[in-house]
Protein backbone atom coordinates (compact mmCIF):
# COMPACT_ATOMS: atom_id res chain seq x y z
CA UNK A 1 35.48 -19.81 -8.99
CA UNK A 2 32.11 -19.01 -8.03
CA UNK A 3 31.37 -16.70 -4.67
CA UNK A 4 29.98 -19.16 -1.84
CA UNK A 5 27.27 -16.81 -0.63
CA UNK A 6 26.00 -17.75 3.08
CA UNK A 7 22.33 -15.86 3.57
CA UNK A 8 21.23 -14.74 7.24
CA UNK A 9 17.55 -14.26 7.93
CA UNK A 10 15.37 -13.63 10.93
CA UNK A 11 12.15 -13.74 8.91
CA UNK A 12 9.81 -15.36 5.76
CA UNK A 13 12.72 -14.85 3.46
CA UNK A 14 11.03 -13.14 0.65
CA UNK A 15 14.55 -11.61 -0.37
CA UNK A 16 15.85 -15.03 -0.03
CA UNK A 17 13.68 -15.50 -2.49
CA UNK A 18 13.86 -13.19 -4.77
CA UNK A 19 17.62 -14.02 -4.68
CA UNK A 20 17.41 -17.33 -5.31
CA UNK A 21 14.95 -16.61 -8.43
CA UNK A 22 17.74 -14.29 -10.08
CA UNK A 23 20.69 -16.51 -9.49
CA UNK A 24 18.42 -19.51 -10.87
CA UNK A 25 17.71 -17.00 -14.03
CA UNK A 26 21.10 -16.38 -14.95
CA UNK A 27 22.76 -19.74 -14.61
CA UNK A 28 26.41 -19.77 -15.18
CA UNK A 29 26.53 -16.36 -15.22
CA UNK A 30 25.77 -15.65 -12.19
CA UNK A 31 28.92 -14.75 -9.91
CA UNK A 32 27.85 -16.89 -7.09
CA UNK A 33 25.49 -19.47 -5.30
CA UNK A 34 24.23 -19.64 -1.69
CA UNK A 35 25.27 -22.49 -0.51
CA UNK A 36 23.67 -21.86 3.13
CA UNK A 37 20.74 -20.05 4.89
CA UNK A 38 20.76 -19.47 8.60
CA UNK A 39 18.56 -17.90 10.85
CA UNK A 40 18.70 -16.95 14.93
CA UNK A 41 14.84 -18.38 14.62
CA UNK A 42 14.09 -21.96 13.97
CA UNK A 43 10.95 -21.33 12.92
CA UNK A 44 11.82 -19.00 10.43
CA UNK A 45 10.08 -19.13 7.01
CA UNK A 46 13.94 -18.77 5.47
CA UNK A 47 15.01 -22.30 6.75
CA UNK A 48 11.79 -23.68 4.95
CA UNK A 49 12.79 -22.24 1.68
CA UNK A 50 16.66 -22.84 1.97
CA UNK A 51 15.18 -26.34 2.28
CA UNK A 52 12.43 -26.52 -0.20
CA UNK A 53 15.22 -25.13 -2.55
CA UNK A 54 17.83 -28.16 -2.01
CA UNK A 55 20.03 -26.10 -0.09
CA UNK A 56 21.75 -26.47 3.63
CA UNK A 57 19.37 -24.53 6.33
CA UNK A 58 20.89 -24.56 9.35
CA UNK A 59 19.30 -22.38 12.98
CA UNK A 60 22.10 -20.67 14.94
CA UNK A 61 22.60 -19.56 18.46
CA UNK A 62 23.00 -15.53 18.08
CA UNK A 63 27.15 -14.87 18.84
CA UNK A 64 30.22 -14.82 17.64
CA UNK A 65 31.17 -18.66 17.99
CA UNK A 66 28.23 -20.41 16.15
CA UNK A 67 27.96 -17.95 13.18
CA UNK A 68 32.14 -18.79 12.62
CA UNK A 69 31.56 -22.39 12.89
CA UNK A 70 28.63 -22.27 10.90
CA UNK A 71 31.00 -19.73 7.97
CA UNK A 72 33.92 -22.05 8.14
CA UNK A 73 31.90 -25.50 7.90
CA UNK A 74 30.62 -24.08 4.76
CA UNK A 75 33.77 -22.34 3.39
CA UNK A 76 31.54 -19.05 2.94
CA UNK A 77 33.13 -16.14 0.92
CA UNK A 78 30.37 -13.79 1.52
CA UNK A 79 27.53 -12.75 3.59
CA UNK A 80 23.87 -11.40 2.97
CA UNK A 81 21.74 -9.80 5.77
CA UNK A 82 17.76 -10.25 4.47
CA UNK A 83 15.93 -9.37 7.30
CA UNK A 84 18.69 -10.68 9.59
CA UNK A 85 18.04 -8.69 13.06
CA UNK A 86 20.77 -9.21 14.73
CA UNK A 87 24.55 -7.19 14.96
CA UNK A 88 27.17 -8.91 13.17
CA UNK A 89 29.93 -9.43 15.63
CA UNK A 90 32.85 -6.95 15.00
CA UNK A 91 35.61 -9.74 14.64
CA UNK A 92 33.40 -11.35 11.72
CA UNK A 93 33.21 -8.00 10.32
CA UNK A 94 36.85 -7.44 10.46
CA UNK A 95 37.46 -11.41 8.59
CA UNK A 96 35.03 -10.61 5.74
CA UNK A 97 35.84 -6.92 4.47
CA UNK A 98 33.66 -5.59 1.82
CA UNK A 99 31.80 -9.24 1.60
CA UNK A 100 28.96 -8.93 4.26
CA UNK A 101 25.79 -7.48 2.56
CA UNK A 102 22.77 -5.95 4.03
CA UNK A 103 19.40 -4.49 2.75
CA UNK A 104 17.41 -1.90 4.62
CA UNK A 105 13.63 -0.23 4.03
CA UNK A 106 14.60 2.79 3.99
CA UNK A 107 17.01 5.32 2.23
CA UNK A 108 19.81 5.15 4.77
CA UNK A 109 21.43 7.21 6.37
CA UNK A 110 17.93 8.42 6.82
CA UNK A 111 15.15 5.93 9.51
CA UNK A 112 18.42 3.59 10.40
CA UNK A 113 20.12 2.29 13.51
CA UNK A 114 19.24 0.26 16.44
CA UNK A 115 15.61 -0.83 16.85
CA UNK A 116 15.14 0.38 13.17
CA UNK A 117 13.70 -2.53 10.86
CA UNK A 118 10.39 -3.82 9.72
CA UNK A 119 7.26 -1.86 10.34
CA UNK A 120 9.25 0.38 12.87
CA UNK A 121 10.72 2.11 9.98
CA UNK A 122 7.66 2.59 7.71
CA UNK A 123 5.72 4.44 10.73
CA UNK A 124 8.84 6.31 11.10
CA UNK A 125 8.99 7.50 7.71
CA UNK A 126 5.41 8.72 7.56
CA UNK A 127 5.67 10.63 10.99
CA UNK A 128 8.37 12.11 9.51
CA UNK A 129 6.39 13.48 6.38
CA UNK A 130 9.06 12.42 3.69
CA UNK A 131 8.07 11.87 0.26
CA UNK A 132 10.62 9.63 -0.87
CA UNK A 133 11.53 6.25 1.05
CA UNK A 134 12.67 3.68 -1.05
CA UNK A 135 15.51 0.41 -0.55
CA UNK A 136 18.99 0.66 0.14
CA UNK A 137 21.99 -2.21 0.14
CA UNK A 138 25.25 -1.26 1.62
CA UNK A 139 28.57 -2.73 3.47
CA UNK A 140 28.11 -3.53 7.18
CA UNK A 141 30.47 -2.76 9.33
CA UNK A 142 30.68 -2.70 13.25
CA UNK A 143 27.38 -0.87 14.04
CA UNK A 144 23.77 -1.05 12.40
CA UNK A 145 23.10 0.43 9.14
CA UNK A 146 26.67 2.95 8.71
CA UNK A 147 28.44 0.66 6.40
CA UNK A 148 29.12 2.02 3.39
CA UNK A 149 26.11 2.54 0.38
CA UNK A 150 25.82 0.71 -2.39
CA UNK A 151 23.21 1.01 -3.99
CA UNK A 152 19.39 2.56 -3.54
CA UNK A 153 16.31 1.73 -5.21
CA UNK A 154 13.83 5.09 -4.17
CA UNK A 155 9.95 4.69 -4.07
CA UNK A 156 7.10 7.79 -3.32
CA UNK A 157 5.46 7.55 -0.73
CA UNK A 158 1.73 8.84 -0.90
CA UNK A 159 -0.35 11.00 1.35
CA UNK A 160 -2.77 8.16 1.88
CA UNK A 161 0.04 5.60 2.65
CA UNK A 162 -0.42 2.97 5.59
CA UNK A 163 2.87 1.43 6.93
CA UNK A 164 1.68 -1.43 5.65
CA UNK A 165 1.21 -0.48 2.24
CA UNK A 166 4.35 1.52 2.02
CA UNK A 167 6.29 -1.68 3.43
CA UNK A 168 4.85 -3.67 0.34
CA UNK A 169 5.84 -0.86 -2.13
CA UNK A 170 9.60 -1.47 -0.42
CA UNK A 171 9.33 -4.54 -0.33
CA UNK A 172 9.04 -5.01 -4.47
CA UNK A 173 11.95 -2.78 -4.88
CA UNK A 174 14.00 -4.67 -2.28
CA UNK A 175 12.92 -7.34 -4.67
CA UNK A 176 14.60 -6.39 -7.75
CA UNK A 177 17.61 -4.51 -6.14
CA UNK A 178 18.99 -6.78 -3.57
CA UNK A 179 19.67 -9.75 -6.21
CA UNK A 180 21.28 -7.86 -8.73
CA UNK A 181 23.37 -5.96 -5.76
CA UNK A 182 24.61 -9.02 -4.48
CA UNK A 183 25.36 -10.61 -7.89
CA UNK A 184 28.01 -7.89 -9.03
CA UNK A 185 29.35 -7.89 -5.67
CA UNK A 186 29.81 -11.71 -6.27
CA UNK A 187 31.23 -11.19 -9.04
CA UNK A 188 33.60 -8.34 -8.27
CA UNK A 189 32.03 -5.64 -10.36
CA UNK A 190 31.47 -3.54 -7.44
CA UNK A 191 34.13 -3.36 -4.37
CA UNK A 192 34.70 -1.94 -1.71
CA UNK A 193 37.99 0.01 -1.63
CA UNK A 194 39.27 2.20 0.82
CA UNK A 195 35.97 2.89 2.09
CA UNK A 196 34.19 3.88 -0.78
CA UNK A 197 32.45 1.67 -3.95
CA UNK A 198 34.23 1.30 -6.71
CA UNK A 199 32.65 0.34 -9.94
CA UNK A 200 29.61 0.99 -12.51
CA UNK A 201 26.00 1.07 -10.93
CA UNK A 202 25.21 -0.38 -14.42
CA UNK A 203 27.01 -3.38 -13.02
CA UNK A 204 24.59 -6.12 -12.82
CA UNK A 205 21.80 -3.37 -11.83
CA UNK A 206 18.88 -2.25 -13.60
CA UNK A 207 16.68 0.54 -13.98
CA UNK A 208 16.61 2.51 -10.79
CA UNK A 209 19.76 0.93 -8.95
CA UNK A 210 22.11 3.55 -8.65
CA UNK A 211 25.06 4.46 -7.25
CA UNK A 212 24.07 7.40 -4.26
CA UNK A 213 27.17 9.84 -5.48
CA UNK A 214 25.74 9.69 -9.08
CA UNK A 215 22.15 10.66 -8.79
CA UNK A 216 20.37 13.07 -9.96
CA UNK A 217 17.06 15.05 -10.78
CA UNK A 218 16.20 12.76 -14.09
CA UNK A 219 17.47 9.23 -12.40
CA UNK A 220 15.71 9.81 -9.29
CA UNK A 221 12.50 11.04 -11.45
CA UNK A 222 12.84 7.66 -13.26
CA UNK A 223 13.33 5.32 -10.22
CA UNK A 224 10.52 6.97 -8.65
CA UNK A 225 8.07 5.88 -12.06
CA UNK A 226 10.28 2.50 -12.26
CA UNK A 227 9.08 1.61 -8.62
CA UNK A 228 4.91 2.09 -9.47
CA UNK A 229 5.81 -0.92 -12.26
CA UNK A 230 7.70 -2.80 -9.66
């Protein structure tokens, strides 16, 4: 049976898009289908998509009792954050182990937390002098941004880099790493199991999506060149 996916978004949705555009790609074989996008804003550019796209788009009231109607009315098996700013409440979490989904601009643990998101974390980055920032997909759990890793998807960052233009260089590996995350997850070839992942990061991941236990010198060197043809 395939996963019914339920996709929260605060934003334009351009990961709701990009999600979309894989699942459409690989047809039946794709381990699930969102069957609803949500979004605290009712202006958001996500509803407009989800709607564009045939599929239920539906603004909710931030809390505990609208997102569980809003799960149950569409007999959701799993959830993805994309851009979604606000903290899942902690009983949802508990109902939905290892089946809530977020994606992050940064390499977490690193320029995470509370506040942390959008341009926030780009400036933060380049104050901080790091070379490396990249995308990273992981678990949720009760508090922002410490569930557990997935998967990561690094990019450089340059000396010239605005937080603009580093946001767009995230942004394309976000792109390709977020779909393919959330399509093994669908599937169940990666799970979450006694807190930790268990499965292949070849599992319906490409290129640069890794696994963070399993990387090293050459993979990083190669996601690095990966995310300049992004």
């Amino acid at each position: 049976m395939s996963t019914r996916i339920a996709v929260l978004a605060s934003g334009r949705g351009s990961n709701l898009h990009a999600l979309l555009d894989h699942l459409d790609t690989l047809g039946d074989r794709r381990g699930g289908s969102v069957v609803v996008v949500a979004s605290d804003r009712s202006d958001a550019g996500a509803l407009a998509l989800a709607r564009e796209r045939g599929i239920a788009a539906e603004h909710i009231e931030p809390g505990e009792k609208s997102l569980r109607g809003l799960l149950g009315h569409h007999r959701v098996d799993m959830i993805v954050l994309a851009g979604y700013l606000r903290l899942i409440p902690e009983t949802i979490v508990r109902e939905y182990p290892g089946r809530i989904l977020n994606v992050h601009p940064a390499l977490l643990p690193a320029f995470g937390g509370m506040g942390m998101y959008g341009e926030r974390v780009h400036r933060a980055v380049l104050a901080s002098g790091a070379r490396v920032s990249g995308a990273t997909v992981h678990f949720v759990d009760e508090a922002y941004d410490r569930g557990t890793i997935i998967a990561q998807w690094p990019v450089p960052v340059f000396p010239d880099d605005t937080p603009h233009v580093l946001a767009a260089r995230v942004l394309r590996a976000e792109h390709r790493l977020l779909p393919r995350v959330v399509d093994a997850v669908a599937a169940g070839r990666l799970r979450l199991i006694d807190g930790k992942v268990r499965g292949s990061s070849a599992s319906g991941t490409e290129h640069a999506a890794f696994l963070l236990e399993s990387v090293d010198d050459a993979t990083l060197a190669a996601a690095i060149e990966s995310s300049l043809a992004c």
